[in-house]
N, C-alpha and C. Protein backbone atom coordinates (compact mmCIF):
# COMPACT_ATOMS: atom_id res chain seq x y z
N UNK A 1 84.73 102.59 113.65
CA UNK A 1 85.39 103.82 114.07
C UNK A 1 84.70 104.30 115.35
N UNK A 2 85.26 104.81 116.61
CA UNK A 2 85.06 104.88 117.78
C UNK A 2 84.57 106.36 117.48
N UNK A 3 83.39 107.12 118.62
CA UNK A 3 82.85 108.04 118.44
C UNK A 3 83.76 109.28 118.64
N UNK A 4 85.29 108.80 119.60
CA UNK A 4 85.63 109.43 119.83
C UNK A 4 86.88 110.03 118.50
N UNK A 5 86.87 109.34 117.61
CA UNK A 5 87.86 109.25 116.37
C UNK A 5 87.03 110.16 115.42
N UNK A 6 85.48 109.91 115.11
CA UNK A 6 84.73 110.53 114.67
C UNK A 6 84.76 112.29 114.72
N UNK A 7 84.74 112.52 116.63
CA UNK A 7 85.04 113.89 117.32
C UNK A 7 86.12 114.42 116.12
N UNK A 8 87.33 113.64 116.44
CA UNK A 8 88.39 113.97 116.18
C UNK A 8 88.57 114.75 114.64
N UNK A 9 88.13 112.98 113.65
CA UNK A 9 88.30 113.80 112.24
C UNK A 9 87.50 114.92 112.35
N UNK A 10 86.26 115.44 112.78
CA UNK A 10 85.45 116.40 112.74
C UNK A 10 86.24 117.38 113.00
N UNK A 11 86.96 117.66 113.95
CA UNK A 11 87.45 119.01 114.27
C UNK A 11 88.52 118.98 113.56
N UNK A 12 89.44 118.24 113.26
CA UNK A 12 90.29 118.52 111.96
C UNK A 12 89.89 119.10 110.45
N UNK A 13 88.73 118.42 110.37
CA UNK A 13 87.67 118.69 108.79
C UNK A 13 87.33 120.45 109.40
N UNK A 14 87.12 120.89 110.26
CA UNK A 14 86.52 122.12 110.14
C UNK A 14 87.68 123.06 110.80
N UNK A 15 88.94 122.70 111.03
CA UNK A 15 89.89 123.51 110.79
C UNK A 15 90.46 123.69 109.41
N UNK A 16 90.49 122.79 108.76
CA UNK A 16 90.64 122.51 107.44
C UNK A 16 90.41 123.36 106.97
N UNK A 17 88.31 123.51 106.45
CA UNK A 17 87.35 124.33 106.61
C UNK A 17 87.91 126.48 106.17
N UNK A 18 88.29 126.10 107.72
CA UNK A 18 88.27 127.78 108.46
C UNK A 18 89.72 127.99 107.15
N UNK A 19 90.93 127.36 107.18
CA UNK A 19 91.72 127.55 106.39
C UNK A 19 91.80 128.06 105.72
N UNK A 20 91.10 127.13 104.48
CA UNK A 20 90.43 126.91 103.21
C UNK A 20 89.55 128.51 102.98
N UNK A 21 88.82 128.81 104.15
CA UNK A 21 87.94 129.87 103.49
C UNK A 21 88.94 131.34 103.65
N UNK A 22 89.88 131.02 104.80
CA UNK A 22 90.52 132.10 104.23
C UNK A 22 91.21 132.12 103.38
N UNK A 23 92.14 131.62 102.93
CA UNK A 23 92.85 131.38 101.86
C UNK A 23 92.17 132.23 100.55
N UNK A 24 90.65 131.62 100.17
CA UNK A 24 89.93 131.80 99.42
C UNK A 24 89.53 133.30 99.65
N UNK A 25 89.33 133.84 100.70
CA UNK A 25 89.27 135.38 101.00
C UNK A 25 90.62 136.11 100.41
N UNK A 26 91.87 135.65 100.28
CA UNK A 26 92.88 136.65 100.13
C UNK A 26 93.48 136.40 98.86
N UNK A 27 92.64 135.49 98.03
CA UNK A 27 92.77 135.31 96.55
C UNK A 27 92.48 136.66 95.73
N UNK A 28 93.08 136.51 94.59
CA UNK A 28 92.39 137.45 93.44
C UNK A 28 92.25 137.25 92.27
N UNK A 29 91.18 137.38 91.77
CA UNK A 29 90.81 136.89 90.20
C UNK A 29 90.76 138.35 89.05
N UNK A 30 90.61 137.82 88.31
CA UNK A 30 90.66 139.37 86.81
C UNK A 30 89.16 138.63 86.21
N UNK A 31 88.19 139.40 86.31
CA UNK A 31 87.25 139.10 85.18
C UNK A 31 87.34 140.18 84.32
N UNK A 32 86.35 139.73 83.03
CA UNK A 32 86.84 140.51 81.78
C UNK A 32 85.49 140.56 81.16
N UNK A 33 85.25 141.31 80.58
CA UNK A 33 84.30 141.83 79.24
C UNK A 33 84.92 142.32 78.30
N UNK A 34 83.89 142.45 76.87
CA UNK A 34 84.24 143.23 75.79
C UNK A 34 85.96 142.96 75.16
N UNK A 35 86.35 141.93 75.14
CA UNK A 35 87.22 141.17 74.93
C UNK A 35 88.37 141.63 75.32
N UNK A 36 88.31 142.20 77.25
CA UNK A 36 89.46 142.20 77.90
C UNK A 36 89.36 144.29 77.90
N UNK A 37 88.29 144.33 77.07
CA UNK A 37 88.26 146.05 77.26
C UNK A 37 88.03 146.53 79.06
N UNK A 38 87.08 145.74 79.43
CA UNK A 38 87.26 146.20 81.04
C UNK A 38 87.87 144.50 81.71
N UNK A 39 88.39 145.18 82.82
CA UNK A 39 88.93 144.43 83.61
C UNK A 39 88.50 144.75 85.05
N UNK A 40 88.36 143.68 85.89
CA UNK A 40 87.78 143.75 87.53
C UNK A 40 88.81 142.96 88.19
N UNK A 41 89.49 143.61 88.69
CA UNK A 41 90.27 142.72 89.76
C UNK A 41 89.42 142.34 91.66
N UNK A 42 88.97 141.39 91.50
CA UNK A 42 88.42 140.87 92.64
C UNK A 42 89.07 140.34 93.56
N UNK A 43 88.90 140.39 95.24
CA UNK A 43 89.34 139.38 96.17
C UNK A 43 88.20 138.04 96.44
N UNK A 44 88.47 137.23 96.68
CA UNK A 44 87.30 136.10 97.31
C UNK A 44 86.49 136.51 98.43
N UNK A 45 86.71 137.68 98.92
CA UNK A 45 85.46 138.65 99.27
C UNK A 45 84.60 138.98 98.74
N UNK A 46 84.75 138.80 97.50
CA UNK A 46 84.07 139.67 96.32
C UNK A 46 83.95 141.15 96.65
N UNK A 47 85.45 141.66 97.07
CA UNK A 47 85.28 142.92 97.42
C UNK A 47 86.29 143.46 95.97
N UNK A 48 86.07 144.87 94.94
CA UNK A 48 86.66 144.75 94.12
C UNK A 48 87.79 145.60 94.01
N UNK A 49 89.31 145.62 93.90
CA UNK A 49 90.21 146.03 93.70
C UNK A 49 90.66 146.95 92.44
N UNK A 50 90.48 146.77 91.78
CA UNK A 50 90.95 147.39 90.68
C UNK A 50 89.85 147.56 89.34
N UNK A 51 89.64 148.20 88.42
CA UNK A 51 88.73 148.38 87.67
C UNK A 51 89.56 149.31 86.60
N UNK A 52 90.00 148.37 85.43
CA UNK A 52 90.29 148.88 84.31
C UNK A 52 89.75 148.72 83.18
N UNK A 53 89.24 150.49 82.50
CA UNK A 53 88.36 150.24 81.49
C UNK A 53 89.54 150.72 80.08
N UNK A 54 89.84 150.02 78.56
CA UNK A 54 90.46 150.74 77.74
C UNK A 54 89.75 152.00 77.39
N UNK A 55 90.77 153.28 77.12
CA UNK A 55 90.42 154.13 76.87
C UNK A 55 89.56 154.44 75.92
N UNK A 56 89.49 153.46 74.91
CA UNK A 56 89.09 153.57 73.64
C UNK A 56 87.28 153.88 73.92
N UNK A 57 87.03 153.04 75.76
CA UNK A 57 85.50 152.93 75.76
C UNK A 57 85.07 154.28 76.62
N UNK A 58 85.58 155.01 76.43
CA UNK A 58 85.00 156.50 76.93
C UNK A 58 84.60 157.36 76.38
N UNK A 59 84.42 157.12 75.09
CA UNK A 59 83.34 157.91 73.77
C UNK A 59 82.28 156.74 73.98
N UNK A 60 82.18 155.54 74.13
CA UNK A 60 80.69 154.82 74.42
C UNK A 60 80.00 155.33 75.14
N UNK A 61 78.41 155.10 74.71
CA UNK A 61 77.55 155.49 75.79
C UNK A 61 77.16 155.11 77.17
N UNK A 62 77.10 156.18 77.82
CA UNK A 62 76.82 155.29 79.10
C UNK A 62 76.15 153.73 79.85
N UNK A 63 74.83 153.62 78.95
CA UNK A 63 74.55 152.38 79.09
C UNK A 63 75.72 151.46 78.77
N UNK A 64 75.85 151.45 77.35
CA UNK A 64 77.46 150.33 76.91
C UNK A 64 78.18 149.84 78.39
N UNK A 65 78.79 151.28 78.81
CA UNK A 65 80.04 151.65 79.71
C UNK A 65 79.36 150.04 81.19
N UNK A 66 78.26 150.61 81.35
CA UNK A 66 77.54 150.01 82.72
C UNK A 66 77.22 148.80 82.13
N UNK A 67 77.35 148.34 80.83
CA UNK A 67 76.62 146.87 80.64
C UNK A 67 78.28 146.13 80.87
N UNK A 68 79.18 146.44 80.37
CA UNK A 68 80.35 146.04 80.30
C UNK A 68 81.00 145.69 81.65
N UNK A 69 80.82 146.82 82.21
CA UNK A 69 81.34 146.79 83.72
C UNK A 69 80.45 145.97 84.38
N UNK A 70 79.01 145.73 84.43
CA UNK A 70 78.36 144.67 84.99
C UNK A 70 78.96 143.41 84.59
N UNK A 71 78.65 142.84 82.98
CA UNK A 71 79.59 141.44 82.54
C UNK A 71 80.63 141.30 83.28
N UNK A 72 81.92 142.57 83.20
CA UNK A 72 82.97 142.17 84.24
C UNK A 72 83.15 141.59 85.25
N UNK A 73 81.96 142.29 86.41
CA UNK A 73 81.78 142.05 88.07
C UNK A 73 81.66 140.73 88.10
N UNK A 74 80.64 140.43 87.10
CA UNK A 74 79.58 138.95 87.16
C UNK A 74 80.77 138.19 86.58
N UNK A 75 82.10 138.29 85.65
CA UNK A 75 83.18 137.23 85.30
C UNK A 75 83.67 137.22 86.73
N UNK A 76 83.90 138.09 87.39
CA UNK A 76 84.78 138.04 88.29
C UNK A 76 84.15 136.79 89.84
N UNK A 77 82.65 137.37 89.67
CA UNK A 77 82.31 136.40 90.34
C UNK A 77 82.06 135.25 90.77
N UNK A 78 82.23 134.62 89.09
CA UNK A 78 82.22 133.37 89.15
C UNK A 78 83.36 132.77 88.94
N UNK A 79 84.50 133.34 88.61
CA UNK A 79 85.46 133.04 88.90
C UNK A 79 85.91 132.76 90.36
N UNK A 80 85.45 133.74 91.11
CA UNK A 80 85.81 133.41 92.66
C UNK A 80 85.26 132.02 93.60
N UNK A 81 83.55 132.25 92.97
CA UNK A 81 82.97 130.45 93.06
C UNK A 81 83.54 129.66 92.37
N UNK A 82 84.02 129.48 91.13
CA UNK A 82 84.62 128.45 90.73
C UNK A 82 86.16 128.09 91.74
N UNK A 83 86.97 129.12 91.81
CA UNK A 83 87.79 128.71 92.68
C UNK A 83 87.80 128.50 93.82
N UNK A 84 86.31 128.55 94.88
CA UNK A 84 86.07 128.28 95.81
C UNK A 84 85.80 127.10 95.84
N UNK A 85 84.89 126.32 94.90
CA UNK A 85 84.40 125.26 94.50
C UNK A 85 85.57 123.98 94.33
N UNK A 86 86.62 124.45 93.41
CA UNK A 86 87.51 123.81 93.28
C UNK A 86 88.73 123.63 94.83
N UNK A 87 88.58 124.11 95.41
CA UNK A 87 89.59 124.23 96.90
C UNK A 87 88.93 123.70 97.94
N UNK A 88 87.43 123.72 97.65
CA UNK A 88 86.35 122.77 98.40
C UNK A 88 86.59 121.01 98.28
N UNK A 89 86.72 120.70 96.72
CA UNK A 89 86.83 119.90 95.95
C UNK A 89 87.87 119.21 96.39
N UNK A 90 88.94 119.79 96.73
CA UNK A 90 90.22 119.52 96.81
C UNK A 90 90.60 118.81 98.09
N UNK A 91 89.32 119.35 99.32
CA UNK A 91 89.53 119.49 100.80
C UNK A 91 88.68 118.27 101.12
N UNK A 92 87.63 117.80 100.10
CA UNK A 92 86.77 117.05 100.68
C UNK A 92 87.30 115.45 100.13
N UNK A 93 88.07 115.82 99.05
CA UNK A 93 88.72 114.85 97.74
C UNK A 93 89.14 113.24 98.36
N UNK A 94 88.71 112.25 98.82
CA UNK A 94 89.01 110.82 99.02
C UNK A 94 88.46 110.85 100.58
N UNK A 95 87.49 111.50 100.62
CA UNK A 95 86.43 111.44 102.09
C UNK A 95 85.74 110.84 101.89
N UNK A 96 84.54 110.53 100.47
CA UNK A 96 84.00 109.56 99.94
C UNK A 96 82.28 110.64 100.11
N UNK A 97 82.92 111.88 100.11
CA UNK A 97 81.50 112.52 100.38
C UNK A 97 80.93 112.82 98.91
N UNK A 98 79.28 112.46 98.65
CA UNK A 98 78.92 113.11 97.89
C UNK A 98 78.93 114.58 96.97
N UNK A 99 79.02 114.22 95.83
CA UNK A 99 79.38 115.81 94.92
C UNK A 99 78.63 116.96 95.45
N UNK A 100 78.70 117.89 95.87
CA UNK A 100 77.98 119.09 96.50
C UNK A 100 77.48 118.91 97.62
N UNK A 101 78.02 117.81 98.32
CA UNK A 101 77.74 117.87 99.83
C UNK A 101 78.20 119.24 100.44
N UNK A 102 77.21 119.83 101.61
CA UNK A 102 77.58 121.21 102.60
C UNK A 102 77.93 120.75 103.91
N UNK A 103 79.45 121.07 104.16
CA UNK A 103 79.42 121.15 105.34
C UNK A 103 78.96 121.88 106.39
N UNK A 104 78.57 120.92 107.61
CA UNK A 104 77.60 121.81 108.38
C UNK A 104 77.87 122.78 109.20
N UNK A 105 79.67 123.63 108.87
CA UNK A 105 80.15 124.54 109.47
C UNK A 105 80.65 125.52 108.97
């Protein structure tokens, strides 16, 4: 493969890339605690949208309230890596690159 073909796939792979990460920015995930009692609606910003707690948890105590809503954030977050992970997966898929290879852009 000529260096100049090399250039080439390269700047295709990191338009790809730029795509891919937005895409993944204007996603949204639901994480959950307390079996769906709170809800976090996240973007792949990890910026958070929506925050629904059932009513039922507003006689709990405050700690409860904040442990719940933490579990939530933290479902939500790894939900957003997992689907980052997987669209990564997807982009790099018959390149022949090693599992958790970083691209260097």
């Amino acid at each position: 493969m000529k260096l100049d073909d090399m250039m080439k796939q390269a700047q295709e792979m990191q338009g790809k890339m730029q795509k891919m990460q937005e895409e993944v920015q204007n996603i949204e995930v639901k994480g959950e605690s307390g079996a769906g009692m709170v809800e976090v609606v996240m973007t792949g910003r990890h910026d958070v949208r929506k925050v629904t707690l059932d009513p039922s948890l507003l006689t709990e105590d405050k700690e409860i309230l904040e442990d719940l809503l933490a579990a939530a954030v933290n479902d939500a977050v790894r939900k957003v890596e997992a689907k980052n992970s997987d669209m990564m997966g997807n982009l790099t898929a018959g390149m022949g690159l090693p599992a958790g290879f970083k691209m260097p852009f």
